[in-house]
N, C-alpha and C. Protein backbone atom coordinates (compact mmCIF):
# COMPACT_ATOMS: atom_id res chain seq x y z
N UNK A 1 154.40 58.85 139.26
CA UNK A 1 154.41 60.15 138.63
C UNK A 1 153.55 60.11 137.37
N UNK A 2 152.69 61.06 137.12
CA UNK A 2 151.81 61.38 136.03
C UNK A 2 152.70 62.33 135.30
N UNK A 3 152.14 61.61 133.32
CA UNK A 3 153.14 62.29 132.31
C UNK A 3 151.90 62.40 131.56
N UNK A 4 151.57 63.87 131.08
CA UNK A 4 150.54 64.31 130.18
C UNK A 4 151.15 65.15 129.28
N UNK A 5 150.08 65.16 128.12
CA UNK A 5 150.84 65.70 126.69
C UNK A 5 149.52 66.61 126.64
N UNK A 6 149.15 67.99 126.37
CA UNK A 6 148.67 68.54 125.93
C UNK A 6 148.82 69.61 124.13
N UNK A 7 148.49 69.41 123.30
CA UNK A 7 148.20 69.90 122.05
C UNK A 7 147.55 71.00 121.92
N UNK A 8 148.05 72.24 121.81
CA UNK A 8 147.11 73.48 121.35
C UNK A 8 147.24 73.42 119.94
N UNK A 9 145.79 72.39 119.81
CA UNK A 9 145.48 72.70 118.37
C UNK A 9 144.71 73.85 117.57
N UNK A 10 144.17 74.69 118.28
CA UNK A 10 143.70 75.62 117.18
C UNK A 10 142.06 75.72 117.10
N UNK A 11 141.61 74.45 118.10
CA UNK A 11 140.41 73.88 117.82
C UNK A 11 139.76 74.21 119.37
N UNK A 12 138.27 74.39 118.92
CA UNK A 12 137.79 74.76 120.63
C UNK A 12 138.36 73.91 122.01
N UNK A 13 138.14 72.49 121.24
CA UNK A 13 138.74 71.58 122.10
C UNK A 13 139.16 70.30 122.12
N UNK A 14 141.00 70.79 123.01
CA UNK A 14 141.93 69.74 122.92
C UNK A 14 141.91 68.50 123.57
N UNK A 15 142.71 67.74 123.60
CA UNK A 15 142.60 66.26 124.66
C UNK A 15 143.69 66.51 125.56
N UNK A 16 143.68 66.41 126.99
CA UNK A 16 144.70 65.94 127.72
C UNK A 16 144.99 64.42 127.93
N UNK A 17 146.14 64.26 127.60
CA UNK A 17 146.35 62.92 127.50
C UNK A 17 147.20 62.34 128.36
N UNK A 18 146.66 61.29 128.99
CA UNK A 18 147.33 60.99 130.44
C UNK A 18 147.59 59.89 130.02
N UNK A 19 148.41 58.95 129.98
CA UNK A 19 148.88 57.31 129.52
C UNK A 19 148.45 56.81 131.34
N UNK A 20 147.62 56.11 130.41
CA UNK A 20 147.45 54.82 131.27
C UNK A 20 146.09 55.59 132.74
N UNK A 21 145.96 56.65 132.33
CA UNK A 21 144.69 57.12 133.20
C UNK A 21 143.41 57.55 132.66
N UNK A 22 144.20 58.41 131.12
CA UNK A 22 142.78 58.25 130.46
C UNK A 22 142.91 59.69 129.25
N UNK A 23 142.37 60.29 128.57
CA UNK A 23 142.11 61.03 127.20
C UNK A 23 140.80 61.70 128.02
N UNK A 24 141.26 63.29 128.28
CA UNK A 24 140.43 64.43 128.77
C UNK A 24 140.08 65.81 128.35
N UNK A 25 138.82 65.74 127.37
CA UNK A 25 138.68 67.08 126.72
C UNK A 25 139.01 68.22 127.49
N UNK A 26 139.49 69.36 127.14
CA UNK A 26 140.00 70.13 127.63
C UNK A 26 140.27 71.35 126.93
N UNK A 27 140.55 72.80 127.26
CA UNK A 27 141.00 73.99 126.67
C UNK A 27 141.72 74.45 127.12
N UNK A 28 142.49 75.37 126.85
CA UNK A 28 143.46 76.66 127.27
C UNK A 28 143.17 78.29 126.62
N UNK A 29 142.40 79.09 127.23
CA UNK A 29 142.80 80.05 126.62
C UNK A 29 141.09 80.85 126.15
N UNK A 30 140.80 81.98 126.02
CA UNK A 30 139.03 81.70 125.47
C UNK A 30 139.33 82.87 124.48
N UNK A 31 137.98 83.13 123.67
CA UNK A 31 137.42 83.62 122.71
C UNK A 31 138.64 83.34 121.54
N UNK A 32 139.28 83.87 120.92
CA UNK A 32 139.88 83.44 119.61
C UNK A 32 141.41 83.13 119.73
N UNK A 33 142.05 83.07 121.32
CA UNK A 33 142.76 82.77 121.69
C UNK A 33 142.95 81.35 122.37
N UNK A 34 141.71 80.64 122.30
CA UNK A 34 141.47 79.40 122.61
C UNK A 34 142.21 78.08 122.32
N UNK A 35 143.07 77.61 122.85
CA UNK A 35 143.96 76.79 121.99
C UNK A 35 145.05 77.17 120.85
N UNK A 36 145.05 78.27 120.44
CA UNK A 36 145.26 78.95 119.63
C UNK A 36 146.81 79.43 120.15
N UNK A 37 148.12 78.53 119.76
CA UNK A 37 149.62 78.61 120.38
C UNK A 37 150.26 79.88 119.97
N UNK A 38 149.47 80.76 118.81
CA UNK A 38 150.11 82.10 118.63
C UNK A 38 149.83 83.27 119.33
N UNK A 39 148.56 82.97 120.09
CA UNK A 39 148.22 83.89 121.44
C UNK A 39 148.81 83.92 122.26
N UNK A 40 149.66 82.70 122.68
CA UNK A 40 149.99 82.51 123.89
C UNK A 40 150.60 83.61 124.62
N UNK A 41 150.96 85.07 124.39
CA UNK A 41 151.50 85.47 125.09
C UNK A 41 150.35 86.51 125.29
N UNK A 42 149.34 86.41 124.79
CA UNK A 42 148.45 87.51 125.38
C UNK A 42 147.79 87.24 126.30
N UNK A 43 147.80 88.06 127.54
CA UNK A 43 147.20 87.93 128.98
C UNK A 43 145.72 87.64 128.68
N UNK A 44 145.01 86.78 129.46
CA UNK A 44 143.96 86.72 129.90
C UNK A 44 143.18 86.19 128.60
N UNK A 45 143.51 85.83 127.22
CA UNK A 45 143.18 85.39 126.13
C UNK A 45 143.62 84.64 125.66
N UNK A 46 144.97 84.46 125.44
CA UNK A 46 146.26 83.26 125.15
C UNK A 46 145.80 82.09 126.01
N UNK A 47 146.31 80.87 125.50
CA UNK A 47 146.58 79.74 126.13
C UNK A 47 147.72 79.46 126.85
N UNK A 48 148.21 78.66 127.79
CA UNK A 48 149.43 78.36 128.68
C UNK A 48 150.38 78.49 127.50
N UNK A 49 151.34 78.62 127.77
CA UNK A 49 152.72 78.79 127.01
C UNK A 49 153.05 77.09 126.42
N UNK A 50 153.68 76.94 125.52
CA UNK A 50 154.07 75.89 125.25
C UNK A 50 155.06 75.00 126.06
N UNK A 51 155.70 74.51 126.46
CA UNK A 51 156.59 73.95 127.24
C UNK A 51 156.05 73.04 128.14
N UNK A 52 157.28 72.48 129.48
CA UNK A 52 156.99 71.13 130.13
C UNK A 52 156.55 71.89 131.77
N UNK A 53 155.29 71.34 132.19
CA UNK A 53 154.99 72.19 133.19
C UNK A 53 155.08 70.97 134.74
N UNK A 54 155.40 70.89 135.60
CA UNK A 54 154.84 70.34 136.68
C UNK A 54 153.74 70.79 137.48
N UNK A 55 153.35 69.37 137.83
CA UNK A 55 152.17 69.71 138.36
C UNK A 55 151.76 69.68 139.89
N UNK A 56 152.23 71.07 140.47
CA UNK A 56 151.87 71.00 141.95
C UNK A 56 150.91 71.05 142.51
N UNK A 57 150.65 71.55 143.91
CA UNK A 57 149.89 71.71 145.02
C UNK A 57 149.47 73.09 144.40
N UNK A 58 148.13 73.45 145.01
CA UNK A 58 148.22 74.83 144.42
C UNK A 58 147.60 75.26 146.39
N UNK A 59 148.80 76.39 147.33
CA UNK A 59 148.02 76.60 148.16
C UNK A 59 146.95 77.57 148.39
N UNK A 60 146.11 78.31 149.18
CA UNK A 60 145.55 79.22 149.21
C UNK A 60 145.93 80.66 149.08
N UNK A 61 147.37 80.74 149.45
CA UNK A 61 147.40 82.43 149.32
C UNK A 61 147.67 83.21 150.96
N UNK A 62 148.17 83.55 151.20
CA UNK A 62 147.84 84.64 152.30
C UNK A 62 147.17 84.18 153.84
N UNK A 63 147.05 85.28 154.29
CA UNK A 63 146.50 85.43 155.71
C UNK A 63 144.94 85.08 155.09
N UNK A 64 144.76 85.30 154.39
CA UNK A 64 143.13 85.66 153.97
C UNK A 64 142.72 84.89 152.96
N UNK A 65 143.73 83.81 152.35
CA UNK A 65 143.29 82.87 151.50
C UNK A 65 141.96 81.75 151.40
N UNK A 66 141.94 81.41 152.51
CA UNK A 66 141.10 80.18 153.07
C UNK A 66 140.01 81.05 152.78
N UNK A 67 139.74 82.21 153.01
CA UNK A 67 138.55 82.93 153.61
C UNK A 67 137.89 83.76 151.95
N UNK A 68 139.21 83.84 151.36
CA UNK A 68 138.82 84.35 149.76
C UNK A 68 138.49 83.30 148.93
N UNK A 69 138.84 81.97 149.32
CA UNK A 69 138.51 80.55 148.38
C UNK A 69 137.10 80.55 148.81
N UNK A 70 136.44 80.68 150.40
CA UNK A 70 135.25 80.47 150.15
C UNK A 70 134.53 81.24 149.36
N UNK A 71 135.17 82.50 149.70
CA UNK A 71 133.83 83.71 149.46
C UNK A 71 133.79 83.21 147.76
N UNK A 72 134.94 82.78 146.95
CA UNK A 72 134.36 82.60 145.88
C UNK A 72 133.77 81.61 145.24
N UNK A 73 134.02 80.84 146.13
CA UNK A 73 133.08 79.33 145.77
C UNK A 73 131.48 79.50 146.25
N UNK A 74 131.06 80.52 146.74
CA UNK A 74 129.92 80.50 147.16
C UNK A 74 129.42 81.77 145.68
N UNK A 75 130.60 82.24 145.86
CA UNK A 75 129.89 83.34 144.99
C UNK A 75 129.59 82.57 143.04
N UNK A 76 131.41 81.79 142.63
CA UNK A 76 131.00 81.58 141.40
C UNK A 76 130.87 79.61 141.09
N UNK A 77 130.96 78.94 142.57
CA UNK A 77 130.24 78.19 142.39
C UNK A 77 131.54 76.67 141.99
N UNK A 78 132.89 77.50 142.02
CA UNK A 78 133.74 76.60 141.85
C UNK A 78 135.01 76.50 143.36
N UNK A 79 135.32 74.97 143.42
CA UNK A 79 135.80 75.13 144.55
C UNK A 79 137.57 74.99 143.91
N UNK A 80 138.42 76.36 144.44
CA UNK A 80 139.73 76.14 143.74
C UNK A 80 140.20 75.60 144.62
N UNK A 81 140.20 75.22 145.66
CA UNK A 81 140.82 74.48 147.09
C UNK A 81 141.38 73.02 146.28
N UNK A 82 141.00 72.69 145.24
CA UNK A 82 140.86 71.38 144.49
C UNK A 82 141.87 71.43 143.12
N UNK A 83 142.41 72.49 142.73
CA UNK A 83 142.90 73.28 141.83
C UNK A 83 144.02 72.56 141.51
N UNK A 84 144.97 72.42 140.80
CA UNK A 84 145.97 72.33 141.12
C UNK A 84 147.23 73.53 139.80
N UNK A 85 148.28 73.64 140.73
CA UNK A 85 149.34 74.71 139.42
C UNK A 85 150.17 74.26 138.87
N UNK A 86 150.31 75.00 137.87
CA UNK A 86 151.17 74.58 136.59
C UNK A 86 152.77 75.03 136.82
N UNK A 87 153.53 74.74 137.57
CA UNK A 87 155.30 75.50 137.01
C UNK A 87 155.66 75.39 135.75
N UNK A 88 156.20 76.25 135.51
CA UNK A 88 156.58 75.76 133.84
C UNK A 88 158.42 75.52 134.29
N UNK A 89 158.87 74.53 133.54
CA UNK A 89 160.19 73.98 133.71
C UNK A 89 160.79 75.50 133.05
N UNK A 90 161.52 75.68 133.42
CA UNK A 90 162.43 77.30 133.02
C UNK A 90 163.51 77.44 133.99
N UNK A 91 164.14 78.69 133.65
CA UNK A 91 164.99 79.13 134.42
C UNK A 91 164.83 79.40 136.15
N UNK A 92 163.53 79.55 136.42
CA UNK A 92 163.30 79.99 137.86
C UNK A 92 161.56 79.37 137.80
N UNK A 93 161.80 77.84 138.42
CA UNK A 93 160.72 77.39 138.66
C UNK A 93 159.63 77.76 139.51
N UNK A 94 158.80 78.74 139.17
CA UNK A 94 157.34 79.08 139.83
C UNK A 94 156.15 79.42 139.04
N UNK A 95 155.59 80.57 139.59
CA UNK A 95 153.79 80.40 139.26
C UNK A 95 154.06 81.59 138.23
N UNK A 96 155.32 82.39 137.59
CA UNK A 96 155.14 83.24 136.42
C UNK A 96 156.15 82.60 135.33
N UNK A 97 155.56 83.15 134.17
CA UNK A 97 157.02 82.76 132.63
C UNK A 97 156.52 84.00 132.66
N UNK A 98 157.63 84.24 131.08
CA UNK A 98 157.64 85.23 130.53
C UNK A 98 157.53 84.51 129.19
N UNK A 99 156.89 85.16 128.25
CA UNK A 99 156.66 84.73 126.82
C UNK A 99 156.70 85.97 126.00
N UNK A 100 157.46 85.84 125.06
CA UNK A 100 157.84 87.58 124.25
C UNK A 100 157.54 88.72 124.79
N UNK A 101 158.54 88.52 126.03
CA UNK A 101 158.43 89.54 127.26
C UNK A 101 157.29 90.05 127.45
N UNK A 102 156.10 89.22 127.79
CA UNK A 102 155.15 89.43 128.53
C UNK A 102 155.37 88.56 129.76
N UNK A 103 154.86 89.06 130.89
CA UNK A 103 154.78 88.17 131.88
C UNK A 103 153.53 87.51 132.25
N UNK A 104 153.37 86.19 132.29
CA UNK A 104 152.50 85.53 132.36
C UNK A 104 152.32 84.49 133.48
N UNK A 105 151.49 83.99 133.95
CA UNK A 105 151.02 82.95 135.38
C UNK A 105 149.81 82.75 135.91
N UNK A 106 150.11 82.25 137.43
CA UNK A 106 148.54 81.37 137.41
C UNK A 106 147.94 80.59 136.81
N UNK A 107 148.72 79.68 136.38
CA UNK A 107 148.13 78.37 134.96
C UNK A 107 147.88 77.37 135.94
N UNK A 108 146.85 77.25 135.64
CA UNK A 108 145.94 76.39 137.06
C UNK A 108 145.33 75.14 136.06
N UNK A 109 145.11 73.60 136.55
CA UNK A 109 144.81 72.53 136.03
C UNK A 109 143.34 72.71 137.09
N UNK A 110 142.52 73.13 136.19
CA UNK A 110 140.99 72.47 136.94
C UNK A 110 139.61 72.37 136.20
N UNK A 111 138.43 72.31 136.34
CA UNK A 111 137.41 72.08 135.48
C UNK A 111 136.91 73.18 135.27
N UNK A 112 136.03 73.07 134.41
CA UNK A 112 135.13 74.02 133.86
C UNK A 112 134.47 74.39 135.35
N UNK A 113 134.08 75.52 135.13
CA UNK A 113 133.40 76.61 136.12
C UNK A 113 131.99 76.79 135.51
N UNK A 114 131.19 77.59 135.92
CA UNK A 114 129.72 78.16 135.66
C UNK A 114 130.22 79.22 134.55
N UNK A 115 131.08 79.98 134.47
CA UNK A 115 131.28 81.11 133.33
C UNK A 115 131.89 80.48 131.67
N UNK A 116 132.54 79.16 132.34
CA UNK A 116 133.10 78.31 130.95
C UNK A 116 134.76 79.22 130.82
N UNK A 117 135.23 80.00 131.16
CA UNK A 117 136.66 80.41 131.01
C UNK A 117 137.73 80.12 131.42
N UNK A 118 138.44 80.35 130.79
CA UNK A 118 139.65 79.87 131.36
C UNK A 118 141.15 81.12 130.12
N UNK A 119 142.03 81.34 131.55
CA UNK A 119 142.73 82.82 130.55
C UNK A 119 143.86 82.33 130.90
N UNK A 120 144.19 81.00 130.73
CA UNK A 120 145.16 80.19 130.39
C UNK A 120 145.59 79.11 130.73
N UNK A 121 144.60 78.83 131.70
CA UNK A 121 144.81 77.49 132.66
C UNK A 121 144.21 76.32 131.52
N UNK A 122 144.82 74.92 132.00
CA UNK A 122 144.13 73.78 131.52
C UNK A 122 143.12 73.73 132.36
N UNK A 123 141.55 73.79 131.34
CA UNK A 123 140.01 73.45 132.06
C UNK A 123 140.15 72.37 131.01
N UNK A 124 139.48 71.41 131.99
CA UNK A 124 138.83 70.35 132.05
C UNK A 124 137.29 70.47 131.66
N UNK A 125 136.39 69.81 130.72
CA UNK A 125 135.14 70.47 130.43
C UNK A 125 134.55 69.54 131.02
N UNK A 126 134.69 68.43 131.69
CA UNK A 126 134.07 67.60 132.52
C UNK A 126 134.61 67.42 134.29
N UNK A 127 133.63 67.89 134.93
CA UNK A 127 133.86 67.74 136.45
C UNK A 127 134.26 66.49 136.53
N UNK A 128 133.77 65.27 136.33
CA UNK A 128 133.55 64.18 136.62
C UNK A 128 135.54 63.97 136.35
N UNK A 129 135.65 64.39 134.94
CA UNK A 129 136.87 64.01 134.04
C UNK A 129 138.03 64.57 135.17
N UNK A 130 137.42 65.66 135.86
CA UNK A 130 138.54 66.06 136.87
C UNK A 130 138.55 65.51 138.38
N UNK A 131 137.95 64.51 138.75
CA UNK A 131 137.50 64.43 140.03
C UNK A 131 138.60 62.69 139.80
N UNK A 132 138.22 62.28 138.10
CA UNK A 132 139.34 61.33 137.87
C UNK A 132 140.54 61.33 138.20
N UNK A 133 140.76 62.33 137.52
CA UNK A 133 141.90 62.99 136.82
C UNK A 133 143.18 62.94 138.46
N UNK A 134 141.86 63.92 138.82
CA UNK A 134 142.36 64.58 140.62
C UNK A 134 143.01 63.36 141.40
N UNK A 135 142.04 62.07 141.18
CA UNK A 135 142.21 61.69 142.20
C UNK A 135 143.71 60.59 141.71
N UNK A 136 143.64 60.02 140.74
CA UNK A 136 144.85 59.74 140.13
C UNK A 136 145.90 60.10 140.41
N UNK A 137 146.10 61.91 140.20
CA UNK A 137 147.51 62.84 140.76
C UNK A 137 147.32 62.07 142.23
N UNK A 138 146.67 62.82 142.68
CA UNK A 138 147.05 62.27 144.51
C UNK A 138 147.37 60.63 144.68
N UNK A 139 147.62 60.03 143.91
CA UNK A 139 148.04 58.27 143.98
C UNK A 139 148.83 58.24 143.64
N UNK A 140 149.29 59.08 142.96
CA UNK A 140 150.67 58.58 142.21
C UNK A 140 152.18 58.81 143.12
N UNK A 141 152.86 58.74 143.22
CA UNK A 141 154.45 58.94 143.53
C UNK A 141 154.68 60.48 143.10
N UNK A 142 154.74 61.01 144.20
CA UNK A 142 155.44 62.31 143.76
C UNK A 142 156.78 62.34 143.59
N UNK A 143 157.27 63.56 142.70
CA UNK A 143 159.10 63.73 142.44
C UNK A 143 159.46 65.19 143.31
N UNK A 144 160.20 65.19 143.10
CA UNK A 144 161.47 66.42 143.77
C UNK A 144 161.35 67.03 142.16
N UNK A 145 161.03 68.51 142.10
CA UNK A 145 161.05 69.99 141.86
C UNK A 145 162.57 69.60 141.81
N UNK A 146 163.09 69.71 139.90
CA UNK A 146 165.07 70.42 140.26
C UNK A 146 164.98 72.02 141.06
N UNK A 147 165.83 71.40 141.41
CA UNK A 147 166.42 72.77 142.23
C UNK A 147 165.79 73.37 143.09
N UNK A 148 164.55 72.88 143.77
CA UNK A 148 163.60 73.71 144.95
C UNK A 148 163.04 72.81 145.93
N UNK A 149 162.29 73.52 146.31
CA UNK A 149 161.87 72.58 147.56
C UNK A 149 160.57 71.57 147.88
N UNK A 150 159.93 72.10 146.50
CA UNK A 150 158.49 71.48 146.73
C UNK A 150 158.63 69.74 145.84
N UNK A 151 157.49 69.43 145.89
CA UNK A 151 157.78 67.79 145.03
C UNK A 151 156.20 68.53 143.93
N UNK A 152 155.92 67.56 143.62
CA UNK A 152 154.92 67.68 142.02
C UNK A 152 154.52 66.27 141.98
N UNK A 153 153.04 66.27 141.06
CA UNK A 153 152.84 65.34 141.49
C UNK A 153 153.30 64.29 139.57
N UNK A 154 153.93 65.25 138.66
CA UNK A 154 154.31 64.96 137.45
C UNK A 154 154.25 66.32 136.28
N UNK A 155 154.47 65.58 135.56
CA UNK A 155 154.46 67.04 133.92
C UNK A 155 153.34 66.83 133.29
N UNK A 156 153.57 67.86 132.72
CA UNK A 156 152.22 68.24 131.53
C UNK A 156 153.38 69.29 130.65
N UNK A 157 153.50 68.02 128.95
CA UNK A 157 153.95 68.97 128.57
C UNK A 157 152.87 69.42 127.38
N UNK A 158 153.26 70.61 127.10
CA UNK A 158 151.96 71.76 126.32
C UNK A 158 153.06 72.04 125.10
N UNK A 159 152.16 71.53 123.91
CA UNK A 159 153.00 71.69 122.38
C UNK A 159 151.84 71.93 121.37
């Protein structure tokens, strides 16, 4: 199981810190909401919420998923098939929180893209750093999700 500590410091960019795999520049969050833990509840500008997240499978979606991952990997050049999601440990483990009753989700662990954004997910600013990163999760020992059905492949907690 992989245990990472992420820091929204305030600063363009943070370290994800993986013991014993490695220290990975990284962001949450863009324009002045970038790292920046007092945004966090603003959609699409805020960074991930603070707290302990696991780190699952992320699947495609739908009848039409497979077929919307390509169209956008051709279109913006990133493949999310590779992605992986964030649960945040809470009351009802899945892909939304709520943060000063906003509702918030989709906190996705993956690299930088061609546009450089990210509206709350942990990006990775190095492909390479994620192809590490990636392949690490998939080696490790997965755990059992309390209370559900899926496993993870570890935490990421965000402070």
């Amino acid at each position: 199981m992989i245990i990472a500590r992420f820091p929204l410091n305030g600063l363009p960019t943070s370290i994800l810190s993986v013991p014993g795999v490695g220290n990975f520049p990284a962001f949450s969050g863009q324009k002045y909401g970038k790292n920046n833990v007092t945004m966090a509840s603003r959609k699409e500008i805020g960074p991930i919420p603070p707290g302990r997240y696991f780190i699952v499978g992320r699947g495609s979606g739908g009848r039409l998923g497979s077929l919307r991952e390509s169209v956008l990997k051709h279109i913006y050049g990133t493949d999310r098939s590779t992605w992986f999601a964030l649960y945040k440990e809470d009351l009802q483990i899945d892909d939304n929180v709520f943060i000063d009753g906003v509702k918030r989700g989709a906190f996705r662990l993956h690299p930088v893209g061609p546009r450089g954004l990210s509206e709350g997910c942990i990006t990775l600013t190095s492909h390479s750093d994620f192809d590490y990163l990636s392949k690490a999760l998939h080696n490790t020992t997965m755990i059992q999700v309390p209370c559900s059905s899926f496993k993870a492949y570890g935490t990421i907690t965000v402070w």
